[in-house]
C-alpha atoms as a PDB file:
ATOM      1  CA  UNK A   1      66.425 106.013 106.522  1.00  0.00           C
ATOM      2  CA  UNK A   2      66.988 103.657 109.232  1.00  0.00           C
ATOM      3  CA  UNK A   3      70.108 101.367 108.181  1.00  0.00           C
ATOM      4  CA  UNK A   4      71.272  98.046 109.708  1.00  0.00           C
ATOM      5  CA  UNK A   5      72.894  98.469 113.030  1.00  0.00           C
ATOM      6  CA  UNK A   6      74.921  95.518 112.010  1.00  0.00           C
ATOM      7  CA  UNK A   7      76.731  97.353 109.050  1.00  0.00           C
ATOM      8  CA  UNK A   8      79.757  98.813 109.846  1.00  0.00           C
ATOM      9  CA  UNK A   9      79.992 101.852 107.677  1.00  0.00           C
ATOM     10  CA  UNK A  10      76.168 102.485 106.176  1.00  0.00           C
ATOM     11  CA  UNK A  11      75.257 105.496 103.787  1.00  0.00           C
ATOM     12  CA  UNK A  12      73.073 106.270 101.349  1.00  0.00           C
ATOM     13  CA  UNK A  13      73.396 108.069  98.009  1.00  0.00           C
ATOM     14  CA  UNK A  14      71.649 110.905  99.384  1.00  0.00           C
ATOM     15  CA  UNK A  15      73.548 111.154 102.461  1.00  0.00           C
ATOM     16  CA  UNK A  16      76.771 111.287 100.383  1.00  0.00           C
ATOM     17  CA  UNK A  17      75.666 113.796  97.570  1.00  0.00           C
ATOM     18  CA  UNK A  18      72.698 115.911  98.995  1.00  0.00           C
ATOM     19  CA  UNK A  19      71.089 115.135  95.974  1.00  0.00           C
ATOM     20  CA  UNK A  20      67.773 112.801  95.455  1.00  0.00           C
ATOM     21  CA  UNK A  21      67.976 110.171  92.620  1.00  0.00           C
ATOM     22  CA  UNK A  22      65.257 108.802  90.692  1.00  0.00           C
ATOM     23  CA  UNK A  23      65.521 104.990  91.924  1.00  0.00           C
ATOM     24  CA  UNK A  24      64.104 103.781  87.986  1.00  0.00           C
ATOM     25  CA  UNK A  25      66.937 105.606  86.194  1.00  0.00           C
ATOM     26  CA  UNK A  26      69.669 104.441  88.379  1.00  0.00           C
ATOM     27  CA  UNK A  27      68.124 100.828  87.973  1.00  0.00           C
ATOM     28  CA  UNK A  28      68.119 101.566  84.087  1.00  0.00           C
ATOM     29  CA  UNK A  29      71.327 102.669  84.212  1.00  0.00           C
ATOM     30  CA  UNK A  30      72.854  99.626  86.562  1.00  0.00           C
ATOM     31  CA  UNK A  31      70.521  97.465  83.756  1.00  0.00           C
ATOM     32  CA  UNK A  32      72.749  98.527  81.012  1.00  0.00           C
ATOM     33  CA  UNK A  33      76.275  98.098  82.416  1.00  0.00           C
ATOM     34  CA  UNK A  34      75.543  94.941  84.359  1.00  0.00           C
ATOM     35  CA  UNK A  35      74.605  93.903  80.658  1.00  0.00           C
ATOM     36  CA  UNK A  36      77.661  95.267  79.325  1.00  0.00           C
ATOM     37  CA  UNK A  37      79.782  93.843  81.528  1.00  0.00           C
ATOM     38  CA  UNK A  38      77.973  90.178  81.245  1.00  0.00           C
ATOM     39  CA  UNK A  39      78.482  90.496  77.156  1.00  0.00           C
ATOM     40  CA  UNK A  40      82.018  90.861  78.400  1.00  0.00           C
ATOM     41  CA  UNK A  41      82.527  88.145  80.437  1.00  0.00           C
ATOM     42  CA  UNK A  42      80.390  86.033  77.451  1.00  0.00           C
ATOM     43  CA  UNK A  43      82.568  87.277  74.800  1.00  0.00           C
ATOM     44  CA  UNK A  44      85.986  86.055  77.269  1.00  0.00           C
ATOM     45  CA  UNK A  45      87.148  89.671  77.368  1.00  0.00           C
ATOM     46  CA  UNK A  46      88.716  88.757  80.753  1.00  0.00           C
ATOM     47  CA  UNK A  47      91.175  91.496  80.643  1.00  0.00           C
ATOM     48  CA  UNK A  48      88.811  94.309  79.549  1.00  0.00           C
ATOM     49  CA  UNK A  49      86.801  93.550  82.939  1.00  0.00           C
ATOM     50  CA  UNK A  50      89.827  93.637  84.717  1.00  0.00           C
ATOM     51  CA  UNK A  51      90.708  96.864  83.231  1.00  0.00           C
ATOM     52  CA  UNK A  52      87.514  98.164  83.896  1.00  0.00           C
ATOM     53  CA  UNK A  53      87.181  97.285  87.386  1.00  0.00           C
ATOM     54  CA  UNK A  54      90.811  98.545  88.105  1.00  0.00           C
ATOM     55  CA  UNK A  55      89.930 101.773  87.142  1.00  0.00           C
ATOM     56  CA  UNK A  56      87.006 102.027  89.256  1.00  0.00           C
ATOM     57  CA  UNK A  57      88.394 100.943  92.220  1.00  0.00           C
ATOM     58  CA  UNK A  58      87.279 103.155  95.382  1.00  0.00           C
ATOM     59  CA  UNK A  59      90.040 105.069  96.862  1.00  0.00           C
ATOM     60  CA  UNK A  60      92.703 103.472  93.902  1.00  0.00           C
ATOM     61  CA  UNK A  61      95.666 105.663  94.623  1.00  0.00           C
ATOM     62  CA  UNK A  62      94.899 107.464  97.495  1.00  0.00           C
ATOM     63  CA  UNK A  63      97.194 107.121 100.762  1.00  0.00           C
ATOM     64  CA  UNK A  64      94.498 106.078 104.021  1.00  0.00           C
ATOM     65  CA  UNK A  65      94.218 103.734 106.545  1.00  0.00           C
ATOM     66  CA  UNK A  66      93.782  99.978 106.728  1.00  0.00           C
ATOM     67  CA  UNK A  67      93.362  97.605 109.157  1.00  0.00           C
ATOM     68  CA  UNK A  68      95.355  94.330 108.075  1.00  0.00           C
ATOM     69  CA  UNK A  69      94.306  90.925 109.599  1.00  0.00           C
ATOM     70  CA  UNK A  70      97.658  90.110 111.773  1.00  0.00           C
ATOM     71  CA  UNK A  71      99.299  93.401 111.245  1.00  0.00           C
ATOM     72  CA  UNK A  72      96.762  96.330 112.918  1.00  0.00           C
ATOM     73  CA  UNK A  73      96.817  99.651 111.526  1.00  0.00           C
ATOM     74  CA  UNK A  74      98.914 100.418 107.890  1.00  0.00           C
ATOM     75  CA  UNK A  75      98.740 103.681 105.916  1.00  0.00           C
ATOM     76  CA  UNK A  76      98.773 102.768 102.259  1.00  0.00           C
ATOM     77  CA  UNK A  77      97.090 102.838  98.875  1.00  0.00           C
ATOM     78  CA  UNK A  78      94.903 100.521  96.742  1.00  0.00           C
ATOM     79  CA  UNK A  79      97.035 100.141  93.481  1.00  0.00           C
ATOM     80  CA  UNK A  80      94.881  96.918  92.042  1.00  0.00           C
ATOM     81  CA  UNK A  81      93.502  93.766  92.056  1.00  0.00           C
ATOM     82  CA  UNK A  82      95.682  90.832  90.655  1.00  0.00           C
ATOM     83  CA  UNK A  83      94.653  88.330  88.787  1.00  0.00           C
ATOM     84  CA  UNK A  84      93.205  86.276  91.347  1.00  0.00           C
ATOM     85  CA  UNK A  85      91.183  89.005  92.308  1.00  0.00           C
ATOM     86  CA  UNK A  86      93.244  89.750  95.606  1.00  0.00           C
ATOM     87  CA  UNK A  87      93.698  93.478  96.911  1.00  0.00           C
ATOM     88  CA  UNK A  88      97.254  94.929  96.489  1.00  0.00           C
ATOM     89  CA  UNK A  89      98.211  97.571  98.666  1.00  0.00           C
ATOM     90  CA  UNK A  90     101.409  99.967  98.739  1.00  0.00           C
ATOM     91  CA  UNK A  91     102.270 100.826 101.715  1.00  0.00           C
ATOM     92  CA  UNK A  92     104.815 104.153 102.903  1.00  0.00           C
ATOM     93  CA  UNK A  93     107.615 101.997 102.892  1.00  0.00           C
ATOM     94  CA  UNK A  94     106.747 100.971  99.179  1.00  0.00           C
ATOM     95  CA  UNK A  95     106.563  97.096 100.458  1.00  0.00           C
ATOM     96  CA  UNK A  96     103.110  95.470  98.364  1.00  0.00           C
ATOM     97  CA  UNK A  97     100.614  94.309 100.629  1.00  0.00           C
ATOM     98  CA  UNK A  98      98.490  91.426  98.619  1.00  0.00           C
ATOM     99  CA  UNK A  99      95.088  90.673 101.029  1.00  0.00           C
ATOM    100  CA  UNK A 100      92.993  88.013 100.283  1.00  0.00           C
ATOM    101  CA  UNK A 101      89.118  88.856 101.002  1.00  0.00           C
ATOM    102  CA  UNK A 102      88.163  90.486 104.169  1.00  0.00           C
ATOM    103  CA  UNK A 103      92.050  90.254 105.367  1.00  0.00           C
ATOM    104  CA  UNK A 104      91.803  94.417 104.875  1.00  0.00           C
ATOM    105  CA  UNK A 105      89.815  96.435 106.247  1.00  0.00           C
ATOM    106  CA  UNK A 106      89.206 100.859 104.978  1.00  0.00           C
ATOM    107  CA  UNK A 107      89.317 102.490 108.204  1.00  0.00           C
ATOM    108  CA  UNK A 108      86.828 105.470 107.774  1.00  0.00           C
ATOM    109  CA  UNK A 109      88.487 108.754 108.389  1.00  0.00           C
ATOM    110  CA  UNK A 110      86.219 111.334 110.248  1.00  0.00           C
END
């Protein structure tokens, strides 16, 4: 599969896994918690979504590298997303790094 050349970090599913996926039960599947989560939202369950999405975050916990608008280069971890849905990184020297969108970037680690 030939991705965007524009896209910084591209994979597939398959790429990640080694494993094919059959597209119409991953769209069933994305159906029903994309429904979930909108009954949610509908019901004002604010905090369960939060909750939720905390728990899922990509890399939540996990010491790597960042690159911070006006900073460079910072080794830290993802512990959350506050309230105003801005990123909160700990970094080695246990400071809390909150980053608005697109202020932090994962550095990919080959």
């Amino acid at each position: 599969m030939e991705f965007d050349p524009d896209l910084p970090n591209p994979v597939s599913l398959r790429s990640v896994t080694a494993m094919t996926f059959e597209r119409d039960k991953i769209l069933d599947q994305l159906s029903y918690y994309l429904e979930n989560y909108w009954l949610m939202l509908k019901k004002g369950n604010h905090s369960g979504l939060m909750e939720t999405y905390n728990e899922a975050l990509y890399l939540k916990g996990i010491w790597s590298e960042f690159e911070l608008e006006n900073t460079g280069l910072v080794r830290a971890k993802i512990i959350g997303i506050d309230d105003e849905g801005k990123l909160q990184l700990q970094t080695t020297d246990g400071s809390v790094r909150i980053c608005n969108m697109g202020e932090a970037r994962y550095t990919l680690q080959v």
